[in-house]
N, C-alpha and C. Protein backbone atom coordinates (compact mmCIF):
# COMPACT_ATOMS: atom_id res chain seq x y z
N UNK A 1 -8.13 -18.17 22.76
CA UNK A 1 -7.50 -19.47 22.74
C UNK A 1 -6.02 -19.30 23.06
N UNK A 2 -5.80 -20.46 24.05
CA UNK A 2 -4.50 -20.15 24.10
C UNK A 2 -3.32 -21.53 23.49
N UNK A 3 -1.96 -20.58 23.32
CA UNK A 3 -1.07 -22.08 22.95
C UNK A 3 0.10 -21.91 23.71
N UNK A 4 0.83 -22.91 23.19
CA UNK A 4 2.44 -22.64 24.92
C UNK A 4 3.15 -22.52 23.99
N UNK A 5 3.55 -22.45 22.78
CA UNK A 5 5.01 -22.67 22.17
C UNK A 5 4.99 -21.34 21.06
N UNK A 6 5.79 -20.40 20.44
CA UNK A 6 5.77 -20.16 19.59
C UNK A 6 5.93 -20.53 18.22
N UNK A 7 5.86 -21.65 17.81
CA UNK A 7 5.81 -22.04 16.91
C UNK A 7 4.21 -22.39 16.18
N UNK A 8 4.06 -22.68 17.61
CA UNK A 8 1.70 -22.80 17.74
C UNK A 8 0.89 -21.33 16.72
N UNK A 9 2.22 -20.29 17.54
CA UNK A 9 1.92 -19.23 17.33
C UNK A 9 1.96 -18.55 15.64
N UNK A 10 3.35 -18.94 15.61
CA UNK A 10 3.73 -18.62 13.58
C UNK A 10 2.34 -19.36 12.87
N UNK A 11 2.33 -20.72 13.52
CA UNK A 11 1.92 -21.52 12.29
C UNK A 11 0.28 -21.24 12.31
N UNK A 12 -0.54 -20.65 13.78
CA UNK A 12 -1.92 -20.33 13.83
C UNK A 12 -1.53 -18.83 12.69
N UNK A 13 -0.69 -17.86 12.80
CA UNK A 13 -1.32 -16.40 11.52
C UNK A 13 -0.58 -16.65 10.59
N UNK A 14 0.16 -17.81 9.97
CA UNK A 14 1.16 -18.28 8.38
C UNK A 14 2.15 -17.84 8.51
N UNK A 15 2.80 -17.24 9.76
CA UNK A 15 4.09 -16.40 9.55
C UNK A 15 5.47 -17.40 9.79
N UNK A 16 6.31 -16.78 9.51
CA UNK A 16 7.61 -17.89 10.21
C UNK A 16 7.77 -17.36 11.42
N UNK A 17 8.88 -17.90 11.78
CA UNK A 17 9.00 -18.47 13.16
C UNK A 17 9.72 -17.13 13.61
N UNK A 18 10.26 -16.72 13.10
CA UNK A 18 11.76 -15.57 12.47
C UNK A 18 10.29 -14.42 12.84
N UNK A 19 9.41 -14.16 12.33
CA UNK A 19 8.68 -12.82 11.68
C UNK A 19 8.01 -13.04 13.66
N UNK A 20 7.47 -14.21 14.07
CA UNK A 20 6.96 -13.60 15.55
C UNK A 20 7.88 -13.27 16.20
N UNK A 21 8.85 -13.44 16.31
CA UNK A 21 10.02 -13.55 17.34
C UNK A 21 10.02 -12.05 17.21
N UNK A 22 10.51 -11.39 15.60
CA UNK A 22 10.15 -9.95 15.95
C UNK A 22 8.77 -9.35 16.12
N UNK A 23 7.93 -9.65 16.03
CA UNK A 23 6.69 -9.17 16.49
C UNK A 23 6.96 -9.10 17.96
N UNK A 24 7.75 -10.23 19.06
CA UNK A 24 7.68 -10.34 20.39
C UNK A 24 8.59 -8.77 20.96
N UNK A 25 9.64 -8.78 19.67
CA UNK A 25 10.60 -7.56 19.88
C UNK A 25 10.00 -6.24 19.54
N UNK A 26 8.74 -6.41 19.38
CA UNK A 26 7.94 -5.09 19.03
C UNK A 26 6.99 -4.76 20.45
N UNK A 27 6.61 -5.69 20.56
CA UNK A 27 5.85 -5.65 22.12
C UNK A 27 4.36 -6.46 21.80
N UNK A 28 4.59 -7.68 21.10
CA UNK A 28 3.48 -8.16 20.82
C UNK A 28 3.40 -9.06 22.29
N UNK A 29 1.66 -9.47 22.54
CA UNK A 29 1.66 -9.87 24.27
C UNK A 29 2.41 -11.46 24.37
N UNK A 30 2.38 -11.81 25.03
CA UNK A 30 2.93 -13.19 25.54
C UNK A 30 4.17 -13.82 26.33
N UNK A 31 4.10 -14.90 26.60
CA UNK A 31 4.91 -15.15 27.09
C UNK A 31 5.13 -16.25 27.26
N UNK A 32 6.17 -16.98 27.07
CA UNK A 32 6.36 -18.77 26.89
C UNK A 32 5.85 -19.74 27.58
N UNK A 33 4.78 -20.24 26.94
CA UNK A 33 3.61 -21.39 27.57
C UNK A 33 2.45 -20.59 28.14
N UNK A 34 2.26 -19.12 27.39
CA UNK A 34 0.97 -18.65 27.38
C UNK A 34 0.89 -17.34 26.33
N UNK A 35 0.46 -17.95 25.52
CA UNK A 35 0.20 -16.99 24.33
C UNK A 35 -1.15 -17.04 23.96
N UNK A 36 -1.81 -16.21 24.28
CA UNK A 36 -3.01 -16.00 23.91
C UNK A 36 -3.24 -15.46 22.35
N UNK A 37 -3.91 -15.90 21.52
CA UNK A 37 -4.16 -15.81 20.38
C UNK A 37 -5.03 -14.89 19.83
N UNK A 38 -5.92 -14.76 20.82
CA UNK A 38 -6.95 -13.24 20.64
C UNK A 38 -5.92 -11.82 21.02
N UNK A 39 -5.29 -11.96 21.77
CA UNK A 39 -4.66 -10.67 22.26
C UNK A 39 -3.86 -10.54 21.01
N UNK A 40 -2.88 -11.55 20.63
CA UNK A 40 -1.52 -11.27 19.95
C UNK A 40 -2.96 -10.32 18.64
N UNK A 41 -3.94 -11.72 18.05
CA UNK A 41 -4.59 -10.66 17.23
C UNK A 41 -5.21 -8.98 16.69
N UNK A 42 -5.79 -8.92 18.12
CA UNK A 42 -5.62 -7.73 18.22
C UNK A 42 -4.44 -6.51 18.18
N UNK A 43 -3.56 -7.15 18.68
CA UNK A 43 -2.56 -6.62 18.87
C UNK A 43 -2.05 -6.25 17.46
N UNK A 44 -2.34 -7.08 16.77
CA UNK A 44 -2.01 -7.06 15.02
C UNK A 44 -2.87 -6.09 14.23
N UNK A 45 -3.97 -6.01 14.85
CA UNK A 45 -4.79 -5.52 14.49
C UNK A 45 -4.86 -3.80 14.31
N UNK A 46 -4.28 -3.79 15.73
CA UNK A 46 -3.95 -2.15 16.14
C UNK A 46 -2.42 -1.72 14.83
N UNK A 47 -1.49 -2.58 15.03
CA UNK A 47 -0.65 -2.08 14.26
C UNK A 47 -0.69 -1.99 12.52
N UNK A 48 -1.38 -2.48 12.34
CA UNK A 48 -1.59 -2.45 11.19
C UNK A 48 -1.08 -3.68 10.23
N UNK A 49 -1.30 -3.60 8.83
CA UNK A 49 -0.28 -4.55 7.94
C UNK A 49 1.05 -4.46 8.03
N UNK A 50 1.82 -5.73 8.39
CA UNK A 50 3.30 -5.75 8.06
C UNK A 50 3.86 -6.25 6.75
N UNK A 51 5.06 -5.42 6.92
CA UNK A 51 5.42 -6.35 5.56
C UNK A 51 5.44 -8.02 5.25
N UNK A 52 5.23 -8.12 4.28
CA UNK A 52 5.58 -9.32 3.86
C UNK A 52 7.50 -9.79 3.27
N UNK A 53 7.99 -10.55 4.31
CA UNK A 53 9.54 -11.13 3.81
C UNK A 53 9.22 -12.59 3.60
N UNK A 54 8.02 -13.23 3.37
CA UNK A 54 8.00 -14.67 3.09
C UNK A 54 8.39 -15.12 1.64
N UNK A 55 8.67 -15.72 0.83
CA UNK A 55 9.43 -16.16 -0.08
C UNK A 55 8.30 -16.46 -1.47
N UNK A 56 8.34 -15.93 -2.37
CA UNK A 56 7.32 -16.69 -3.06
C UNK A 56 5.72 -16.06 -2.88
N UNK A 57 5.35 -16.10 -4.35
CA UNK A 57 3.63 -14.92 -4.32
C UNK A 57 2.74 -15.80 -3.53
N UNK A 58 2.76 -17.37 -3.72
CA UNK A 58 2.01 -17.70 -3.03
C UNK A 58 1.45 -17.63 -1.60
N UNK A 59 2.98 -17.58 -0.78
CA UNK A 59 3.13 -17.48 0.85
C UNK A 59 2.81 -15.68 0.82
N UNK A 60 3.22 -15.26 -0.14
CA UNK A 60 2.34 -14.02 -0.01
C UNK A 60 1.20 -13.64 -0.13
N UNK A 61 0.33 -13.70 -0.78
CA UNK A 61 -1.09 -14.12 -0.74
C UNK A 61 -1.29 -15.01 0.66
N UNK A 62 -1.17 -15.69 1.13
CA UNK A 62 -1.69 -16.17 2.05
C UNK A 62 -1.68 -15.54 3.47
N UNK A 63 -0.33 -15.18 3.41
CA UNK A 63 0.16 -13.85 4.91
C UNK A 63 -0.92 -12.88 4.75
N UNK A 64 -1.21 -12.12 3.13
CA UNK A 64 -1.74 -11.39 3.26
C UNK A 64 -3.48 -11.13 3.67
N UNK A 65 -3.89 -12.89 3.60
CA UNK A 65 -5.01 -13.42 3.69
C UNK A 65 -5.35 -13.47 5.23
N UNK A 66 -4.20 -14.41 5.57
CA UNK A 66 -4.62 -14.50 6.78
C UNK A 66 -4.41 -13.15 8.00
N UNK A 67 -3.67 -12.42 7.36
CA UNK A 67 -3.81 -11.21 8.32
C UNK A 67 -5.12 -10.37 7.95
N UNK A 68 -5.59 -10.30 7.21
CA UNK A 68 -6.90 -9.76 6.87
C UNK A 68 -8.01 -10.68 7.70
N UNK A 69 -7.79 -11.54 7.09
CA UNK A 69 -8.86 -13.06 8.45
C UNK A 69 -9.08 -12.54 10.12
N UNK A 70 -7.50 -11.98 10.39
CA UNK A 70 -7.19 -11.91 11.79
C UNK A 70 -7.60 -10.77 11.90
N UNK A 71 -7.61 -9.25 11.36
CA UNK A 71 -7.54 -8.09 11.30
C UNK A 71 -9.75 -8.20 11.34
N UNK A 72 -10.43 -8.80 10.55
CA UNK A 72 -11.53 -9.05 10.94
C UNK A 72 -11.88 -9.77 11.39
N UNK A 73 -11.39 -10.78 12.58
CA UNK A 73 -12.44 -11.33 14.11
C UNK A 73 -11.92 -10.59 14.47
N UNK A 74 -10.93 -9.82 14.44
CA UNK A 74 -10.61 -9.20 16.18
C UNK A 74 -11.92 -7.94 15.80
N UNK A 75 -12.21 -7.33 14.75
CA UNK A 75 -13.00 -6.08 14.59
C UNK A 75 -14.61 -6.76 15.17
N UNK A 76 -14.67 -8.05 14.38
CA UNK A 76 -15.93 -8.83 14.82
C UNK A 76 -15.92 -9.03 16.35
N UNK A 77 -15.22 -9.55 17.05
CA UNK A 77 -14.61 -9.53 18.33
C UNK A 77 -14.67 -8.11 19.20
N UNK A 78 -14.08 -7.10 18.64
CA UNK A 78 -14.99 -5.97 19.52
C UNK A 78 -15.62 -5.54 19.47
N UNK A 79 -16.92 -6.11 18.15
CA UNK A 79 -18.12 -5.34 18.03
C UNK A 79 -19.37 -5.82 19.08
N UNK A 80 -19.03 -7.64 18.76
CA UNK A 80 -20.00 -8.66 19.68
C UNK A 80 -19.63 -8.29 21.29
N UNK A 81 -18.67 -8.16 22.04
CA UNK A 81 -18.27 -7.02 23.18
C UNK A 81 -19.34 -6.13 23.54
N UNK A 82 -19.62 -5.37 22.66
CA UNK A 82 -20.12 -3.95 23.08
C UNK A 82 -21.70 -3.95 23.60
């Protein structure tokens, strides 16, 4: 799936806006008015867990949720592939 804005982007894996921007400075894929959402996943996927700088246990728990969410379709995602 794709979205055009990064903000599509924070708000599809719970992150702020601040945390993709460095993900983009890491070499996560995309590019403005095409961000594919399976790739960036994977892409998350390969690197592993990041820290959490979101504010509050709750937004933590949830980062930590939804990167686990993301971390298994992309595994589900290259199994149905094969």
């Amino acid at each position: 799936m794709n979205v055009e804005t990064r903000s599509q982007v924070a708000k599809h894996f719970g992150v702020h806006l601040r945390t993709f921007a460095t993900w983009l400075g890491a070499g996560c894929p995309g590019q403005p008015g095409a961000y594919d959402l399976d790739q960036i996943a994977a892409w998350r996927a390969q690197r592993g867990p990041t820290p959490i700088r979101e504010h509050g246990a709750r937004a933590a728990a949830i980062a930590e949720l939804t990167a686990a969410v993301n971390r298994l379709a992309a595994a589900i995602e290259r199994t149905a592939s094969k």
